[in-house]
Protein backbone atom coordinates (compact mmCIF):
# COMPACT_ATOMS: atom_id res chain seq x y z
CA UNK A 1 2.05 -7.20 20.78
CA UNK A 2 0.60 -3.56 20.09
CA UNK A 3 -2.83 -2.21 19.77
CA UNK A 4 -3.50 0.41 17.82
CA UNK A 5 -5.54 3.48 20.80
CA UNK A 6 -5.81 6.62 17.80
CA UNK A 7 -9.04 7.78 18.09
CA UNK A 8 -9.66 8.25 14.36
CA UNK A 9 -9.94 4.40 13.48
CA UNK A 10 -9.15 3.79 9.80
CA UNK A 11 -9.69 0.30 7.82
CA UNK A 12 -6.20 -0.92 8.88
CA UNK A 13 -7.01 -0.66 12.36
CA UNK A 14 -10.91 -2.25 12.30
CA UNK A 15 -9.28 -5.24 10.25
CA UNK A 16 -5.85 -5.25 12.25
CA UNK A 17 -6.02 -3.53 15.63
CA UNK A 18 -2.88 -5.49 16.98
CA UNK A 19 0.19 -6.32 15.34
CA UNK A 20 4.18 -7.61 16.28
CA UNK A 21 5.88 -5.87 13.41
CA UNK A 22 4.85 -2.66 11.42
CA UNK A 23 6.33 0.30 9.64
CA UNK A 24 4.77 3.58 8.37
CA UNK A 25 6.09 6.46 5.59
CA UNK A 26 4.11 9.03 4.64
CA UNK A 27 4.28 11.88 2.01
CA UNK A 28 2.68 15.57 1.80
CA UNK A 29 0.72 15.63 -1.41
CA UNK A 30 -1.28 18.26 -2.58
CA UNK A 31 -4.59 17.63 -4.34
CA UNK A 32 -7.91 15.98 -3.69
CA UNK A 33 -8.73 12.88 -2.08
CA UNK A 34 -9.88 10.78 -5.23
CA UNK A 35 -6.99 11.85 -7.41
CA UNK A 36 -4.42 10.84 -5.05
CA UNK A 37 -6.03 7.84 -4.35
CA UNK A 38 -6.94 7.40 -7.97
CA UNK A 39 -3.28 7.47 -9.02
CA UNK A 40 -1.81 5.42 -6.34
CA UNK A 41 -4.21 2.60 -7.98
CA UNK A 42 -3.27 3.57 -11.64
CA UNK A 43 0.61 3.74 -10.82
CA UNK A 44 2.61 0.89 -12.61
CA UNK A 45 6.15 -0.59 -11.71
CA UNK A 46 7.37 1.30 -14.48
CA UNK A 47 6.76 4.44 -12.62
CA UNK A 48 8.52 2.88 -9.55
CA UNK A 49 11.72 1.26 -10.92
CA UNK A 50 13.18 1.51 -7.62
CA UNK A 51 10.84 -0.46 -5.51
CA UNK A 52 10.26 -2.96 -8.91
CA UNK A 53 14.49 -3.39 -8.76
CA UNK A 54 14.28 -4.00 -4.95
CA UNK A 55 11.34 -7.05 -5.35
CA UNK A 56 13.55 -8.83 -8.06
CA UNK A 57 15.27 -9.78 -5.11
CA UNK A 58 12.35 -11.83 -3.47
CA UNK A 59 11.97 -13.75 -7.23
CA UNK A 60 8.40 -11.99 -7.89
CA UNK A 61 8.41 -11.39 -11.54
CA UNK A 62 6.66 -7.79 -12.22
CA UNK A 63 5.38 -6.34 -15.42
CA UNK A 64 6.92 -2.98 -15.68
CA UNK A 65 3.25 -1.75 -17.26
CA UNK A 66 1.39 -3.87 -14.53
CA UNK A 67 -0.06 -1.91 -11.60
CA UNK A 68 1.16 -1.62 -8.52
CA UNK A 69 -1.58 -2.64 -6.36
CA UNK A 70 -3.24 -4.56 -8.64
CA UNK A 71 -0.33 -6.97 -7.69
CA UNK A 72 -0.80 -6.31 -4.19
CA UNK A 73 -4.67 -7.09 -4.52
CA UNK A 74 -4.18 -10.21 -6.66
CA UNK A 75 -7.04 -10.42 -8.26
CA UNK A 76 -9.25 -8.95 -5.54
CA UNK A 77 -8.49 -11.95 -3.21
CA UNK A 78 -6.33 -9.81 -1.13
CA UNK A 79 -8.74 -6.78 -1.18
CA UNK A 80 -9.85 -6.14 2.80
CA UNK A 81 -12.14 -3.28 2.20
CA UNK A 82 -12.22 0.00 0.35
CA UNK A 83 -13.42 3.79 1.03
CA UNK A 84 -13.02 7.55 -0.29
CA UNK A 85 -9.87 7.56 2.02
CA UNK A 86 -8.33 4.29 1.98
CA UNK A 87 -6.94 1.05 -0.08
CA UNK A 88 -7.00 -2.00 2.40
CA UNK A 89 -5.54 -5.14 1.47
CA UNK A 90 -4.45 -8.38 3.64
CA UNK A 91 -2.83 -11.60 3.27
CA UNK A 92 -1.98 -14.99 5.23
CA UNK A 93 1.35 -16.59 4.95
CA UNK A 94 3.01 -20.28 6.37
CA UNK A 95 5.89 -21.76 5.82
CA UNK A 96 4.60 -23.25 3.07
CA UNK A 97 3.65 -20.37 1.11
CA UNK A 98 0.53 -18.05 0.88
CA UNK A 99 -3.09 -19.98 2.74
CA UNK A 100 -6.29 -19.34 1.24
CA UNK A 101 -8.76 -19.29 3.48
CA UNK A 102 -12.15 -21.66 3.11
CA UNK A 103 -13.87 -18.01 2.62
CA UNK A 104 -13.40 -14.74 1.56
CA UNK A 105 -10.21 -12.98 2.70
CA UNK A 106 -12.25 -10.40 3.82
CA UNK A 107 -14.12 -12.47 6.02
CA UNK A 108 -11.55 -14.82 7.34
CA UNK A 109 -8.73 -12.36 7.82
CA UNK A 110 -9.97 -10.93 10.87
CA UNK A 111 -10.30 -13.98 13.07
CA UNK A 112 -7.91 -16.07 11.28
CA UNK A 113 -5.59 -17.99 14.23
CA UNK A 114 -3.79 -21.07 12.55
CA UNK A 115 -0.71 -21.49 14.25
CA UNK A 116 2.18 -21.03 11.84
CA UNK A 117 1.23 -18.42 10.13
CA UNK A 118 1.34 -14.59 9.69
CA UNK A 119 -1.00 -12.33 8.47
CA UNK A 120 0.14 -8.87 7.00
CA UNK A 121 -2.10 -5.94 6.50
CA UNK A 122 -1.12 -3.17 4.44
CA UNK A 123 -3.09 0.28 3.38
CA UNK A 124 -2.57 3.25 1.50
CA UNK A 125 -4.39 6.05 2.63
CA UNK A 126 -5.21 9.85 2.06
CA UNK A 127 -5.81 12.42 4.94
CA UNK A 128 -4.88 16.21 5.42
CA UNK A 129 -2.46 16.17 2.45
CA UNK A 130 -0.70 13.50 3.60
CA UNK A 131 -0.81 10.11 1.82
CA UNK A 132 0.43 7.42 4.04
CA UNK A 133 1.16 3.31 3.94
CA UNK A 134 1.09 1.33 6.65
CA UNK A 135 1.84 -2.19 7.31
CA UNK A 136 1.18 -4.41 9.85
CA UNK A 137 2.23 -8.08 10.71
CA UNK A 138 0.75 -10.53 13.29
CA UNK A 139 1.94 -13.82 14.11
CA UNK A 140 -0.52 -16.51 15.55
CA UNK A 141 1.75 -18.16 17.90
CA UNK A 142 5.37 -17.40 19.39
CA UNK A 143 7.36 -19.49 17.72
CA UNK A 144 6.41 -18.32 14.94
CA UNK A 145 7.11 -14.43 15.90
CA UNK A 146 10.28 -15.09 16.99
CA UNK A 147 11.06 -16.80 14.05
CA UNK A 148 9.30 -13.64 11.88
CA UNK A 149 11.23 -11.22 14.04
CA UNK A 150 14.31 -12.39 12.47
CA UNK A 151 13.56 -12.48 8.75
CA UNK A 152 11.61 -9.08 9.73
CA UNK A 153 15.49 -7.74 10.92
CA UNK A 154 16.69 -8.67 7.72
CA UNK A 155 13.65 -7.09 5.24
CA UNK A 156 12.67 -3.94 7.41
CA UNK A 157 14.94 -1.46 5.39
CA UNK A 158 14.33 -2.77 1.61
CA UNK A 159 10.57 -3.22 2.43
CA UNK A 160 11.15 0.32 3.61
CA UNK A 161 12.28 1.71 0.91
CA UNK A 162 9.74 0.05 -1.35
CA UNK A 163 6.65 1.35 0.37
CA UNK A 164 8.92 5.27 0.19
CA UNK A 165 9.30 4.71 -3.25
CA UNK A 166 5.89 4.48 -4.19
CA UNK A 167 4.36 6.99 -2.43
CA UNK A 168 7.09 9.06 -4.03
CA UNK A 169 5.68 7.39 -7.75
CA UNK A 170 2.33 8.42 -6.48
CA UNK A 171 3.05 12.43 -5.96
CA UNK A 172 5.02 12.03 -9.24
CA UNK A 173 1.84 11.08 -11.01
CA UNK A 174 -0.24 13.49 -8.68
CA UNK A 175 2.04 16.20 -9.11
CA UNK A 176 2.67 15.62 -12.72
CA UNK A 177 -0.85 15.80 -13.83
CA UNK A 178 -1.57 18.69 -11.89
CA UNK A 179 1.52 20.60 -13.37
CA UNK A 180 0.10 20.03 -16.95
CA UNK A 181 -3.40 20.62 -15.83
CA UNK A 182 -2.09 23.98 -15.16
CA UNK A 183 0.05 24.84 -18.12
CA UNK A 184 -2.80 24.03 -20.36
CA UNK A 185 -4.89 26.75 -18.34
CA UNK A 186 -2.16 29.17 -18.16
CA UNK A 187 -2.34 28.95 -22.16
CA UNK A 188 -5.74 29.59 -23.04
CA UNK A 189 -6.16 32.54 -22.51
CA UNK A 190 -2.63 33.83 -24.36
CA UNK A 191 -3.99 31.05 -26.85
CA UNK A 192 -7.30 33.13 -27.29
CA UNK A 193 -5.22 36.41 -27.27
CA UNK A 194 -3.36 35.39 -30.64
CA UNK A 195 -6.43 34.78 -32.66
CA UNK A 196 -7.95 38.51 -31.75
């Protein structure tokens, strides 16, 4: 098991300190905090064909004009906590399929222990240019982990390259709207020019 010891602690880590299994990918993108984070909640599969193509495999059935993290928040039950900086959200899996808590995610996920199960924290988050997802999974008993770490062997690259092509759909979007931002205050003042 890890624990996370970065001195900056973000959501992820007050809601998840210690995890089994994780992975991290990161992109540079630049522009301010709430527009990054604002598009990485307005981005839809459509924008991310790649990581939409790559979840047909696990049988999820995605609306190409449904939002990405919408999905991922399902409804809000999945929603951990929120800031200017970061997009938590968690979940609790068995054998059996997803367990919903007798409370609030938010409240149970922390403490949750069940044996059987795994509980999976994911973020996307926006610091010094650099937008970032992490995710985390934590088994609550061995057998379990061992059996995790082998489905985990199997998943790590496509789930991957999921979580690198959104962030990529994010600076897309980002970068996009910026670009024509620009243009259309590059014109004006040629624009105003003409009509002298």
């Amino acid at each position: 098991m890890t624990e996370d010891r970065k001195s900056e602690k973000t959501l992820l880590d007050q809601h998840m300190p210690k995890w089994h299994f994780r992975e991290h990918h990161w992109v540079a993108v630049d522009a301010p905090c709430d527009e990054v984070l604002q598009a990485a909640q307005e981005i839809t599969w459509r924008q991310a064909p790649v990581a939409r193509f790559l979840l047909t495999f696990t049988r999820n059935k995605l609306h190409p004009d449904g939002r990405v993290l919408d999905d991922f928040a399902m409804g809000g039950d999945t929603v951990l906590a929120l800031n200017e900086t970061e997009l938590l959200y968690g979940g609790i899996g068995s054998q059996a399929g997803p367990v919903t808590p007798d409370r609030p995610m938010s409240e149970a996920f922390h403490d949750y222990r069940e044996p059987g199960c795994t509980k999976v924290g994911f973020n996307m988050r926006y610091a010094d240019g650099v937008l970032s997802t992490e995710t985390r999974i934590l088994a609550t008993d061995e057998k379990t982990r061992r059996s995790f770490g082998r489905y985990w062997a199997v998943i790590r690259i496509p789930s991957g390259l999921i979580r690198i092509a959104l962030l990529a759909a994010v600076k897309r979007q980002v970068d996009g709207g910026r670009g024509k931002s620009a243009g259309r205050r590059a014109r004006r003042p040629a624009e105003r020019g003409d009509q002298a």
